[in-house]
Protein backbone atom coordinates (compact mmCIF):
# COMPACT_ATOMS: atom_id res chain seq x y z
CA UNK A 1 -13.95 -21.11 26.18
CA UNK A 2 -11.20 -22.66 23.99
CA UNK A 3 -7.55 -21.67 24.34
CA UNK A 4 -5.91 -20.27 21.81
CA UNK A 5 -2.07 -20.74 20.99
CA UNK A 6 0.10 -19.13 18.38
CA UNK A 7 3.45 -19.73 17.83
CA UNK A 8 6.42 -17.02 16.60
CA UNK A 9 8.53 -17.69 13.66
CA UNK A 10 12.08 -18.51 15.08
CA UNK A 11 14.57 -16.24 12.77
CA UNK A 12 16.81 -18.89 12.04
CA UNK A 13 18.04 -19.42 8.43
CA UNK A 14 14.97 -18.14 6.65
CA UNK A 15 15.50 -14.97 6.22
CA UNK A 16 18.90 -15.49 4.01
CA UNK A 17 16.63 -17.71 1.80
CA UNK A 18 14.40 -14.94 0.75
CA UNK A 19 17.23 -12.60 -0.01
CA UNK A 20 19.07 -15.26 -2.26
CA UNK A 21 15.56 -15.84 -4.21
CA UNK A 22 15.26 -12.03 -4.26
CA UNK A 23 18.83 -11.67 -5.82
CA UNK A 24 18.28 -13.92 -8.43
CA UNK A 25 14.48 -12.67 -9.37
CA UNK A 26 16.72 -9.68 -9.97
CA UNK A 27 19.01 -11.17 -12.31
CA UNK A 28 16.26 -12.52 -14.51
CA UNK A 29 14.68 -9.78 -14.33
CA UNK A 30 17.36 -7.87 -16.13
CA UNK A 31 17.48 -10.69 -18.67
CA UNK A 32 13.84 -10.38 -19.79
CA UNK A 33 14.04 -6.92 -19.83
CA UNK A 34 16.50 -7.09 -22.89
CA UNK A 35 14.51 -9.23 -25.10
CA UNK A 36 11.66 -6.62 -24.09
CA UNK A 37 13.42 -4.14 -25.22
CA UNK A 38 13.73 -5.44 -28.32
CA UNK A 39 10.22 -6.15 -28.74
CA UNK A 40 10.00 -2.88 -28.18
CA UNK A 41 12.08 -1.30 -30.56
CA UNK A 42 10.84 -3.20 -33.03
CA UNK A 43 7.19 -2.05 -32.33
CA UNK A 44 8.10 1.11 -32.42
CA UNK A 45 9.78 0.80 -35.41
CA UNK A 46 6.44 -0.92 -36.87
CA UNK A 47 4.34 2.35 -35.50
CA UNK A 48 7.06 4.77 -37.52
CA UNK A 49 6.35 2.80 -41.06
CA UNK A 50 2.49 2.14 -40.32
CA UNK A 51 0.85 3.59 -37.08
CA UNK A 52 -2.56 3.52 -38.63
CA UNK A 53 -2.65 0.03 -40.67
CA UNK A 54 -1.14 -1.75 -37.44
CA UNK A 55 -4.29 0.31 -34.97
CA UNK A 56 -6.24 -1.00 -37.26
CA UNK A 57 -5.62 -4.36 -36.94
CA UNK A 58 -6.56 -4.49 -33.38
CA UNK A 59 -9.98 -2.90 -33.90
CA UNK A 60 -12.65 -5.19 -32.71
CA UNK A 61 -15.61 -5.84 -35.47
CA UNK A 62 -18.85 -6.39 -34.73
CA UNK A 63 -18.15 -6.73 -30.95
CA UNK A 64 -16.13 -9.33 -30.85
């Protein structure tokens, strides 16, 4: 029968990486969000003007 042997993860160092990659996800995060909200808003300002012309436009034809 073989022997099997597994090794733990020592805690040194890479722990603090994974925080600092976390911290900055966050931070972009909050960047893209604006420009989403502005895609947004100007959706919804497209849906106050239109709402049926712009469903419409999205309406698959002949099952495409």
């Amino acid at each position: 029968m073989a022997t099997q042997q597994t090794h733990a993860a020592s805690g040194g160092g890479d722990d603090h990486n994974e925080d600092f990659d976390a911290a900055q996800g966050a931070g972009q995060a909050q960047i893209n969000t604006s420009g989403t909200d502005d895609l947004l808003d100007e959706i919804d300002s497209l849906l106050d003007n239109n709402a049926e012309e712009f469903v419409k436009s999205f309406v698959q034809k002949g099952g495409q």
